[in-house]
Protein backbone atom coordinates (compact mmCIF):
# COMPACT_ATOMS: atom_id res chain seq x y z
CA UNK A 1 2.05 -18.64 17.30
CA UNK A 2 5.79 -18.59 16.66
CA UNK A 3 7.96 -15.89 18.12
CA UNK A 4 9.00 -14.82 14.66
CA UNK A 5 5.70 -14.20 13.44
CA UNK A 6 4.91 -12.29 16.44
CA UNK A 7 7.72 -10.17 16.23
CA UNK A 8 7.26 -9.29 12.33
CA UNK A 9 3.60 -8.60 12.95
CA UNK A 10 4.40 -5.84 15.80
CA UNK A 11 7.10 -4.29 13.08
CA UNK A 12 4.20 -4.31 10.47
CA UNK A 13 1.68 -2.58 12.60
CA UNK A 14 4.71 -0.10 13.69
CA UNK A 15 5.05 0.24 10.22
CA UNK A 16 1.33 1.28 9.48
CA UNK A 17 1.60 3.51 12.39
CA UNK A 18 4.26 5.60 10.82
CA UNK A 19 2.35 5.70 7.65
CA UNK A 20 -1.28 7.46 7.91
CA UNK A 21 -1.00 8.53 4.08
CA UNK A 22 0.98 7.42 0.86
CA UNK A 23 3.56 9.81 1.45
CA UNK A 24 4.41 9.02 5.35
CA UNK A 25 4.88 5.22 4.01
CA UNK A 26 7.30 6.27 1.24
CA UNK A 27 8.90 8.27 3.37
CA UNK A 28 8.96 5.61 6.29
CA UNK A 29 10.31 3.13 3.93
CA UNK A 30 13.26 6.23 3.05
CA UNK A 31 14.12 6.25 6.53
CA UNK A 32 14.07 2.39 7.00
CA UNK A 33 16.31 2.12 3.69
CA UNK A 34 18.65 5.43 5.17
CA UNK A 35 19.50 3.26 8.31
CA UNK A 36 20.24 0.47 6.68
CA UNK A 37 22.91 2.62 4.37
CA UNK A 38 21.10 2.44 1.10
CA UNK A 39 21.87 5.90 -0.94
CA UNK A 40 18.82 8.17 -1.54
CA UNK A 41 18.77 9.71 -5.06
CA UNK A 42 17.03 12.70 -6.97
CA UNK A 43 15.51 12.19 -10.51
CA UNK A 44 16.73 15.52 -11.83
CA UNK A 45 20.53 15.04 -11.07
CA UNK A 46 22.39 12.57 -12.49
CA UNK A 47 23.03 9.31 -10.76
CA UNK A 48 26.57 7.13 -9.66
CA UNK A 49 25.02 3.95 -9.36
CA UNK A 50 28.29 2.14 -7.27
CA UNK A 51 28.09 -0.53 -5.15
CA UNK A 52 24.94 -0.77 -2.80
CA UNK A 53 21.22 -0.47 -2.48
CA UNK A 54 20.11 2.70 -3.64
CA UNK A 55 15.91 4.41 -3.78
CA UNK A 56 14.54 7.31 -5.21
CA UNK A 57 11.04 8.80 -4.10
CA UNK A 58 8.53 10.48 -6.31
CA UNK A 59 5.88 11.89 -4.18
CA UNK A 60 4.07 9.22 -2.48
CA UNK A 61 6.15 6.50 -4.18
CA UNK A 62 9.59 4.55 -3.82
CA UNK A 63 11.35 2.95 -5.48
CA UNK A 64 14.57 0.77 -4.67
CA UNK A 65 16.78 -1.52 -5.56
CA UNK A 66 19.95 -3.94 -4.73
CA UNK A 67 22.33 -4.55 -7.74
CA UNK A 68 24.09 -8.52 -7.73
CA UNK A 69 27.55 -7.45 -8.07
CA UNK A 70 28.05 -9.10 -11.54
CA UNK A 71 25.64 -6.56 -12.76
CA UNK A 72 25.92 -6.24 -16.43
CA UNK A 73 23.80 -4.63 -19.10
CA UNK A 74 21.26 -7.59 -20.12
CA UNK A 75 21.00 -8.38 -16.34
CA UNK A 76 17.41 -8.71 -15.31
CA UNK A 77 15.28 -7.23 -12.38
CA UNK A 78 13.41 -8.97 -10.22
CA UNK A 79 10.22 -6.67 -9.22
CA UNK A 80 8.06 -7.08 -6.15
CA UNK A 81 5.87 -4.19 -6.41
CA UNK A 82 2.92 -2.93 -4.10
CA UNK A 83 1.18 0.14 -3.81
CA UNK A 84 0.98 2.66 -0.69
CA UNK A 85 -2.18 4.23 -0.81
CA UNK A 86 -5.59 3.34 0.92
CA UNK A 87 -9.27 3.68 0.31
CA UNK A 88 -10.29 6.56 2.66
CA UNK A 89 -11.47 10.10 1.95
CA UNK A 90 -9.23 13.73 1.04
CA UNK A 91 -9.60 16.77 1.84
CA UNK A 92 -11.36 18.89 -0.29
CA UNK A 93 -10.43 22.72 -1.24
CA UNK A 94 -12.19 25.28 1.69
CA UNK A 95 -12.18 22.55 4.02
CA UNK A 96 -13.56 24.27 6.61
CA UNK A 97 -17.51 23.60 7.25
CA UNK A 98 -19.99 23.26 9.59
CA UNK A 99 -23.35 24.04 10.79
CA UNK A 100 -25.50 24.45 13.80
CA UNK A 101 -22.62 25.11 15.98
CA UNK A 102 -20.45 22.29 14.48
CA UNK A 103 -16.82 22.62 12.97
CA UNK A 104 -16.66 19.98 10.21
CA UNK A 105 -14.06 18.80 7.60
CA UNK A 106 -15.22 18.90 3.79
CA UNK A 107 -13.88 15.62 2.37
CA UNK A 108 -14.04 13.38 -0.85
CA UNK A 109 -14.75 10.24 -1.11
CA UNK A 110 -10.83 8.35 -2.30
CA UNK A 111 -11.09 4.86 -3.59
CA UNK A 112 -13.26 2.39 -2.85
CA UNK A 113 -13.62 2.61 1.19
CA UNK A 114 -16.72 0.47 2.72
CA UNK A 115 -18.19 3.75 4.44
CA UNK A 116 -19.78 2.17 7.66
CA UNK A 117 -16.83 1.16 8.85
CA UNK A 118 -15.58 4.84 9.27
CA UNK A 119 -18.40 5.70 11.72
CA UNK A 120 -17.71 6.39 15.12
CA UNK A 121 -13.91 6.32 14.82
CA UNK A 122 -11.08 8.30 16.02
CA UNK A 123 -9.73 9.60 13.12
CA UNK A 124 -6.74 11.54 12.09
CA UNK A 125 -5.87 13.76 8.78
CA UNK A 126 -2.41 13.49 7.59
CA UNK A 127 -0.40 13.83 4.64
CA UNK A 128 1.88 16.47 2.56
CA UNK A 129 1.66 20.41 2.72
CA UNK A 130 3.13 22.54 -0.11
CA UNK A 131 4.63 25.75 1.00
CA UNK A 132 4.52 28.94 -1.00
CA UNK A 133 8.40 28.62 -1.58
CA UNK A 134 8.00 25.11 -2.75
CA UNK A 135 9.18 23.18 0.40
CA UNK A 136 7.12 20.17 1.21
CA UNK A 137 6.78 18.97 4.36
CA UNK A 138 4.78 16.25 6.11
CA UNK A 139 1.80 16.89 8.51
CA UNK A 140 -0.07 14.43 11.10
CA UNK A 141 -2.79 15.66 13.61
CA UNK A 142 -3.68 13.66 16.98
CA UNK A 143 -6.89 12.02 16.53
CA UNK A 144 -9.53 15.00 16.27
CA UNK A 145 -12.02 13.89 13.88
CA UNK A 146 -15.23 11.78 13.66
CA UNK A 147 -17.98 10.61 11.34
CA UNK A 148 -20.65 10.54 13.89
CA UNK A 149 -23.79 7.86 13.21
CA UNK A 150 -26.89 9.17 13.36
CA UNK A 151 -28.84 7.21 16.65
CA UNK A 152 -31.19 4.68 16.45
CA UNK A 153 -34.06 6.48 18.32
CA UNK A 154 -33.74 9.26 15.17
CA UNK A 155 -33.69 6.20 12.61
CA UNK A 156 -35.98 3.31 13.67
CA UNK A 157 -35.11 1.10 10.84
CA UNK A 158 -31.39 2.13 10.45
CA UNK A 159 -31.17 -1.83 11.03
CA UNK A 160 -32.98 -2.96 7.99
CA UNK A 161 -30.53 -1.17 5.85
CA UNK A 162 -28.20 1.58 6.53
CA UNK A 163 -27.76 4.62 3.11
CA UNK A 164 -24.96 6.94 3.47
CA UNK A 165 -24.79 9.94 1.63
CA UNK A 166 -21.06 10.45 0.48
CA UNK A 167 -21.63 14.59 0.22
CA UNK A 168 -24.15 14.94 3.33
CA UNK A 169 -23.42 12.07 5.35
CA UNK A 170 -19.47 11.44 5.49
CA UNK A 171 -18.14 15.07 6.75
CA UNK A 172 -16.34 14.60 9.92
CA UNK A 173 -16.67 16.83 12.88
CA UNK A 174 -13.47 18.35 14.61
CA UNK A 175 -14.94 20.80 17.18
CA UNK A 176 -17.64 23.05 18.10
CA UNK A 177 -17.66 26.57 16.81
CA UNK A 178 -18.18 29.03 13.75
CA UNK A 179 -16.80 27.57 10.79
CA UNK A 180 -16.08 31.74 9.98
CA UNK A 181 -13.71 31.68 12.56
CA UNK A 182 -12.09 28.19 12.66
CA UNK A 183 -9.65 26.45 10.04
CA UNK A 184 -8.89 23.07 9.73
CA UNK A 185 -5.30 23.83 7.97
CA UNK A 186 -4.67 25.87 11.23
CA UNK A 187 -4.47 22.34 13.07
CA UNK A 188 -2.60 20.69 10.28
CA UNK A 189 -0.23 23.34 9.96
CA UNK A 190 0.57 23.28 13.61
CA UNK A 191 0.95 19.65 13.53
CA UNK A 192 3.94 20.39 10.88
CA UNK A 193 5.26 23.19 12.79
CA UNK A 194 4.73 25.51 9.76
CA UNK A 195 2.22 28.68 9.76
CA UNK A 196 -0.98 27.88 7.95
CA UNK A 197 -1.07 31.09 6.26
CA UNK A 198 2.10 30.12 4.01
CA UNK A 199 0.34 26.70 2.79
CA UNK A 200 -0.06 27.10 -1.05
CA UNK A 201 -1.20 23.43 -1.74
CA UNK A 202 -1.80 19.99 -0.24
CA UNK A 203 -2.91 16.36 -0.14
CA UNK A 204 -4.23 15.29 3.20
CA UNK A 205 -6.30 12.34 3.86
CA UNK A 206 -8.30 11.11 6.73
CA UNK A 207 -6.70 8.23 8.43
CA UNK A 208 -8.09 5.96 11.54
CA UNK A 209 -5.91 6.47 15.14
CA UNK A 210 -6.62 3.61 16.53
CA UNK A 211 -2.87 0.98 16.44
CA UNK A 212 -2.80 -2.38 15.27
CA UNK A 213 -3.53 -5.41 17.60
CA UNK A 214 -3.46 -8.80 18.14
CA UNK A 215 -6.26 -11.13 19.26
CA UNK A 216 -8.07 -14.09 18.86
CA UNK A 217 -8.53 -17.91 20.62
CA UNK A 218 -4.87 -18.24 20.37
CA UNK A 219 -3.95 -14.97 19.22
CA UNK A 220 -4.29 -15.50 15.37
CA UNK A 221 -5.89 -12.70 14.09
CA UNK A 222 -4.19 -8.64 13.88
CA UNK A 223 -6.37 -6.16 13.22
CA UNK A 224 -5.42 -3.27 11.70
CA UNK A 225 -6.24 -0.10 9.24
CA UNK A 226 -4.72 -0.02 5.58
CA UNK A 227 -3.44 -4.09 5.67
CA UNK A 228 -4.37 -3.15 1.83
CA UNK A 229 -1.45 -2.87 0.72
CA UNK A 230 0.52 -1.70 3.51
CA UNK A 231 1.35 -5.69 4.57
CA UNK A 232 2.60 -6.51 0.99
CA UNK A 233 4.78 -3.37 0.76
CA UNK A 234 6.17 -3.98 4.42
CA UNK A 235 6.74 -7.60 3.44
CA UNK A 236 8.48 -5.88 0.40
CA UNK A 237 10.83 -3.48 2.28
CA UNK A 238 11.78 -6.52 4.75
CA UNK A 239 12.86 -9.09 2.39
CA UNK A 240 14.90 -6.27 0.58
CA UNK A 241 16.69 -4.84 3.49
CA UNK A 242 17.57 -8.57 4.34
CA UNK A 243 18.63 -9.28 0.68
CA UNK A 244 20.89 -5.89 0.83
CA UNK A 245 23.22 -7.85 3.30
CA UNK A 246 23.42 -11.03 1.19
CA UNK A 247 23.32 -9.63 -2.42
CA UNK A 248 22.63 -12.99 -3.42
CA UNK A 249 21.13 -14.46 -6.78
CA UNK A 250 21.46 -13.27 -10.76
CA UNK A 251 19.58 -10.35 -10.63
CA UNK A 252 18.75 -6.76 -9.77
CA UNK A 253 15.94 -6.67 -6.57
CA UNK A 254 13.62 -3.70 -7.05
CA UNK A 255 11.04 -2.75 -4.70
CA UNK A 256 8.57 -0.66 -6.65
CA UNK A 257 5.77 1.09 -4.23
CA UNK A 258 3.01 2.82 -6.04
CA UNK A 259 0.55 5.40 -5.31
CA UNK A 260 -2.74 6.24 -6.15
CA UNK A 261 -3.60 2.05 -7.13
CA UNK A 262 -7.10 2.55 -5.49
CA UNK A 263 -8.21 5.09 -7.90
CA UNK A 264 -6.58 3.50 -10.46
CA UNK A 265 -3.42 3.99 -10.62
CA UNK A 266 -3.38 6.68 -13.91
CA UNK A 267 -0.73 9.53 -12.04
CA UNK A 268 3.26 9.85 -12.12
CA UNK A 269 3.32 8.15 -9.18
CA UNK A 270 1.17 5.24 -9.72
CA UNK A 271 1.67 1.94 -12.06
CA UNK A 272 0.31 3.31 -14.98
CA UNK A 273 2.63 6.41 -15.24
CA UNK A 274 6.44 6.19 -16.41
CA UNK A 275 7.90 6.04 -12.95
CA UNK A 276 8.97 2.20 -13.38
CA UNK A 277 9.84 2.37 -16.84
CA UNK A 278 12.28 5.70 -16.15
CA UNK A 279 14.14 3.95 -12.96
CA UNK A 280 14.78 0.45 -14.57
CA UNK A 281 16.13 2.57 -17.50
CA UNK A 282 18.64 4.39 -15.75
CA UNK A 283 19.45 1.48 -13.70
CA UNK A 284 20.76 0.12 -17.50
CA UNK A 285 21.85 3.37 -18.61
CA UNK A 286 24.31 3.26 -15.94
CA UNK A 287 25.52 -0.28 -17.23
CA UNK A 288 25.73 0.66 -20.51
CA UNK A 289 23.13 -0.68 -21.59
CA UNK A 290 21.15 -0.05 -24.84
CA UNK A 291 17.90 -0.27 -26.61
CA UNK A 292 18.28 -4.56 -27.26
CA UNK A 293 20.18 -4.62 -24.00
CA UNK A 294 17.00 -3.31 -22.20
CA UNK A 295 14.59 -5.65 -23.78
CA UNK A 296 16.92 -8.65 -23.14
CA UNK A 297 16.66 -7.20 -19.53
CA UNK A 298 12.93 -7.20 -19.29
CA UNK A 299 12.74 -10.52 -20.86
CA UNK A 300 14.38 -12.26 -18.19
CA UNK A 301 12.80 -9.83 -15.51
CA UNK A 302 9.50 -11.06 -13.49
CA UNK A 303 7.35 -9.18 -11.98
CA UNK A 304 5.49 -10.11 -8.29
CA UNK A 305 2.47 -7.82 -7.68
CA UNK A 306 1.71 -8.19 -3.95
CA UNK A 307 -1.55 -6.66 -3.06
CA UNK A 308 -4.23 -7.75 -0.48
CA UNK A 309 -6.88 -10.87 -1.53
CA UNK A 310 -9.67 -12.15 0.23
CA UNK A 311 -10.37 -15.00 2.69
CA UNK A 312 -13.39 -16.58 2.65
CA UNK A 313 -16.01 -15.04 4.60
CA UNK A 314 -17.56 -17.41 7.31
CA UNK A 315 -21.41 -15.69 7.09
CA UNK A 316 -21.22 -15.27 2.94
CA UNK A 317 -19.09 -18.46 1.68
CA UNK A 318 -21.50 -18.16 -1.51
CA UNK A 319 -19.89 -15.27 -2.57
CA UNK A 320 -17.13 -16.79 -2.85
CA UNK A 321 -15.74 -19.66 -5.65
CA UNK A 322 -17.04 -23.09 -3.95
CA UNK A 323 -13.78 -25.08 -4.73
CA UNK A 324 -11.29 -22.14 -3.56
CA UNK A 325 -12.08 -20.53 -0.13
CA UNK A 326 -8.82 -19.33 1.18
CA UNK A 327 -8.41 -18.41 4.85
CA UNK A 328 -6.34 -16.58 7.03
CA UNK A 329 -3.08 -17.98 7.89
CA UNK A 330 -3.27 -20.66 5.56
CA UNK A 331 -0.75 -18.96 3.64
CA UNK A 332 -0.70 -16.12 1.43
CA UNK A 333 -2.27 -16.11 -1.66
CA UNK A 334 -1.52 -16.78 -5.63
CA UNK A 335 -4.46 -14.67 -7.41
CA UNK A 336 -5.58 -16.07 -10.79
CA UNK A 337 -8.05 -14.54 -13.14
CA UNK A 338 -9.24 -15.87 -17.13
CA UNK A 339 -9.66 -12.09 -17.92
CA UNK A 340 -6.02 -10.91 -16.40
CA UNK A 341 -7.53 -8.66 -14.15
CA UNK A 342 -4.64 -10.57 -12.49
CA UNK A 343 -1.66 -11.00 -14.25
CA UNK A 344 -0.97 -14.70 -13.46
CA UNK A 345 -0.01 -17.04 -15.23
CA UNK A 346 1.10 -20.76 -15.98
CA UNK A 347 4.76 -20.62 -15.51
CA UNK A 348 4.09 -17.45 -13.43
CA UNK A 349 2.31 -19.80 -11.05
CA UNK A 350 5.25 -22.27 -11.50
CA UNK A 351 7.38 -19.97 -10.18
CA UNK A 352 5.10 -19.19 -7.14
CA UNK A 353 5.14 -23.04 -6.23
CA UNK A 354 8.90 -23.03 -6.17
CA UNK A 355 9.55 -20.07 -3.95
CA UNK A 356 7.00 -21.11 -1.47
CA UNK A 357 8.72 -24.36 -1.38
CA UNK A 358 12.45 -22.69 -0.98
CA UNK A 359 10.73 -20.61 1.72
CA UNK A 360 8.95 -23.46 3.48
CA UNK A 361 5.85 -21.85 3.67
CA UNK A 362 2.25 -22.40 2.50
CA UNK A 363 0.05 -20.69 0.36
CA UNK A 364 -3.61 -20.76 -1.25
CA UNK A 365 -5.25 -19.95 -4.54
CA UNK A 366 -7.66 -17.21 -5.04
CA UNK A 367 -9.91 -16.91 -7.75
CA UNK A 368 -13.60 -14.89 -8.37
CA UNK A 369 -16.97 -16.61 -8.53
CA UNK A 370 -18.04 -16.50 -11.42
CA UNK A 371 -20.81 -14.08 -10.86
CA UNK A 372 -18.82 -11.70 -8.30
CA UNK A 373 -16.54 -8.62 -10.86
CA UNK A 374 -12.95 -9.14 -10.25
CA UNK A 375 -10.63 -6.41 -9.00
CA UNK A 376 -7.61 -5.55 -10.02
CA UNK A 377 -3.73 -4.76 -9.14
CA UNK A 378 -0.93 -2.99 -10.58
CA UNK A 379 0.14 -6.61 -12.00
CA UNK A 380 -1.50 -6.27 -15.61
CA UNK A 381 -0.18 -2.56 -15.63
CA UNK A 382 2.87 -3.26 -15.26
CA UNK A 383 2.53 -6.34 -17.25
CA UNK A 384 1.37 -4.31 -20.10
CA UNK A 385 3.67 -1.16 -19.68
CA UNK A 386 6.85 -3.41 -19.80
CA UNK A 387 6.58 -6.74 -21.11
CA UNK A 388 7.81 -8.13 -17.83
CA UNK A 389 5.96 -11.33 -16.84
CA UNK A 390 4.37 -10.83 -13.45
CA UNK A 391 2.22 -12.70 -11.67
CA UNK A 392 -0.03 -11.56 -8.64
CA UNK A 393 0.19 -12.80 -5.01
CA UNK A 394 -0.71 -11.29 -1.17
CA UNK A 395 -1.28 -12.08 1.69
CA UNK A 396 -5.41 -12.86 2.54
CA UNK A 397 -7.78 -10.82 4.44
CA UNK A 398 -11.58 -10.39 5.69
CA UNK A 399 -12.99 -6.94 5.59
CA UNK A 400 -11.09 -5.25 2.87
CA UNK A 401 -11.33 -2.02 2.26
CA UNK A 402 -12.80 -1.49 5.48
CA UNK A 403 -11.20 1.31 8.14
CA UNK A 404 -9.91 -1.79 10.02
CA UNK A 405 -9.27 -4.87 8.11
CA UNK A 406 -8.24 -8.56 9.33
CA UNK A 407 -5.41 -11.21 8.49
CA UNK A 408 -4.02 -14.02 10.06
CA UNK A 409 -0.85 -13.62 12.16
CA UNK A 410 1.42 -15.81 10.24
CA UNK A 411 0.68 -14.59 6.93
CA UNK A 412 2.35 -11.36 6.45
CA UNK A 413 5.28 -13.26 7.59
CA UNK A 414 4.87 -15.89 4.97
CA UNK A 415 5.07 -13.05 2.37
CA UNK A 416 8.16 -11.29 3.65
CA UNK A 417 10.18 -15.34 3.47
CA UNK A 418 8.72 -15.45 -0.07
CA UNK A 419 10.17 -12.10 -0.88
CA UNK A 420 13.11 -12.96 -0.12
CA UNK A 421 13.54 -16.13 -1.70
CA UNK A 422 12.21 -14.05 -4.88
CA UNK A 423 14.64 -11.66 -4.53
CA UNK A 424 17.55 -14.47 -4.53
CA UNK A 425 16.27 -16.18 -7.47
């Protein structure tokens, strides 16, 4: 395993670390992009766009970019987008339950999560409170929660087929007590150093504690909670910091870092809402740019979506297409589909081929068997939202969706070289 894979892999699971909920990853990527002297920004003052990187956040989004310094009006962006949410669960309104002694956490099911794989964790809940004045701040608990599995002596033939409930099943204990005389807001607000009583709002999700790790025959494999998407969005943030130095190539680097893409995306901080669309048009505004000046823009713009894809699975290849079976660290992966649940195309998949080949690294088609649905990215979103041609890539991964989730060592990488090379196209 080479050095430099090794050493990007321990920044990645850092990164992850830092980032229990959409808004700690925005706001990790802010303080990544601060160091590194790019200029943060606020969407209801006006903006001097000089020299230099520059990012604005909208709740648990970012956005940045790097301007080539021939930057005119027509001049094109070149988008690597990702999103920085994860399947998991949220904290519901009176979130303090419990019976028989127990303190418990009232949650909702978020995304898509595969719900065994939360069992008999350390967890943590994390995320943004809202003040009764307004000010926002960020909370993170130590590890003090559990979904506890039932044992087998009180479920004989929990073996031949485990059903979880997602309203009686999947509430996590935190302690032992009254639930009268407990509140789980108490611990988060201490965690913030705020007093719970003043909390008028929030958006806290359960997160797992345990860090990322490295393993395998010859150390292949990292393990690690919310790889989906957090690896394409690192990979993202690394190739533009790098590209802020060189400030190479024709056009304007964006990194674009979504919210809410597990639950589709449909907020004004995911894919589907105007948050895109309003940066790249001040970004012009600020060039002088007008209406045919914009859509000369986006016609020579392109678009990578980088979200997680799958590996083949060793004990369910049929599942999988028989001529494509991807697998980790055989490269990252371009993701094609006939009904554009990925956005791919021909000369979008030209382009893929060439990067890979300026970055000297591998990579793999993915596409669905035939009789397995097809997921979906913020690629045809943004596709559809902006004209921009995009095409969808990541890197791939066993166990998706699952509270710990698997890719090869190399890969993430991979993705971060191909960024870059995109970015300096």
């Amino acid at each position: 395993m080479s050095s430099a894979a090794i050493k990007h892999i321990n920044d990645l699971s850092a990164f992850v670390a830092a980032s229990p909920s959409s808004f700690h990853a925005a706001a990790e990527a802010a303080r990544r992009l601060d160091e590194a002297g790019f200029t943060a920004l606020c969407e209801s003052e006006s903006w001097d766009l000089g020299a230099g990187g520059h990012y604005v956040l909208r709740d648990g989004a970012i956005i940045a970019w790097v301007q080539p310094a021939a930057a005119v009006s027509t001049t094109g962006f070149h988008i690597l987008g990702s999103h920085t949410d994860s399947p998991s669960f949220k904290l519901k309104p009176k979130p303090t339950i419990g019976a028989n002694g127990w303190l418990q956490a009232g949650v909702e099911v978020y995304g898509g999560p595969l719900l065994n794989s939360w069992l008999d964790r350390e967890l943590v809940l994390a995320g943004r409170l809202v003040l009764l004045d307004g000010t926002v701040v960020l909370a993170r608990t130590a590890p003090m929660l559990r979904f506890p599995q039932l044992a087998i002596h009180l479920d004989r033939g929990v073996n031949d087929g485990l059903k979880l409930d997602t309203q009686t099943h999947m509430n996590p204990v935190w302690g032992i007590g009254d639930p009268a005389e407990a509140d789980v807001l108490a611990v988060l607000a201490e965690s913030a150093g705020v007093d719970a009583a003043q909390i008028g709002g929030y958006d806290v999700v359960v997160a797992d504690a345990q860090s990322g790790e490295v393993f395998g025959g010859s150390n292949e494999f990292f393990a690690s909670g919310r790889l989906d998407n957090l690896s394409s969005m690192h990979a993202s943030l690394v190739a533009l910091l790098e590209h802020a130095e060189t400030r190479s190539g024709d056009h304007t680097a964006v990194l674009a870092a979504f919210d809410h893409e597990e639950i589709g995306s449909a907020s004004r901080s995911g894919a589907s809402g105007p948050f895109l669309q309003d940066v790249l048009m001040r970004i012009g505004h600020g060039l002088g740019a007008d209406a045919q000046d914009r859509t000369r823009a986006y016609a020579d713009s392109v678009c990578l979506s980088a979200d997680a894809g799958h590996s083949v699975h060793p004990n369910y290849a049929g599942r999988h297409d028989p001529a494509n079976h991807p697998l980790l660290g055989a490269g990252p992966l371009l993701k094609i589909n006939a009904n554009q649940r990925y956005a791919t195309d021909g000369v979008g998949a030209a382009l893929f081929a060439r990067l890979c080949a300026q970055a000297n690294v591998p990579y793999q088609e993915f596409v669905s068997n035939n009789q397995m649905p097809c997921g979906s990215t913020i690629g045809p979103l943004t596709a559809t939202r902006l004209g921009i041609r995009t095409l969808d890539v990541g890197i791939p991964l066993l166990s998706m969706h699952s509270a710990r989730e698997l890719c090869g060592v190399e890969d993430p990488l991979r993705l971060a070289k191909i960024s870059a090379a995109f970015f300096a196209a």
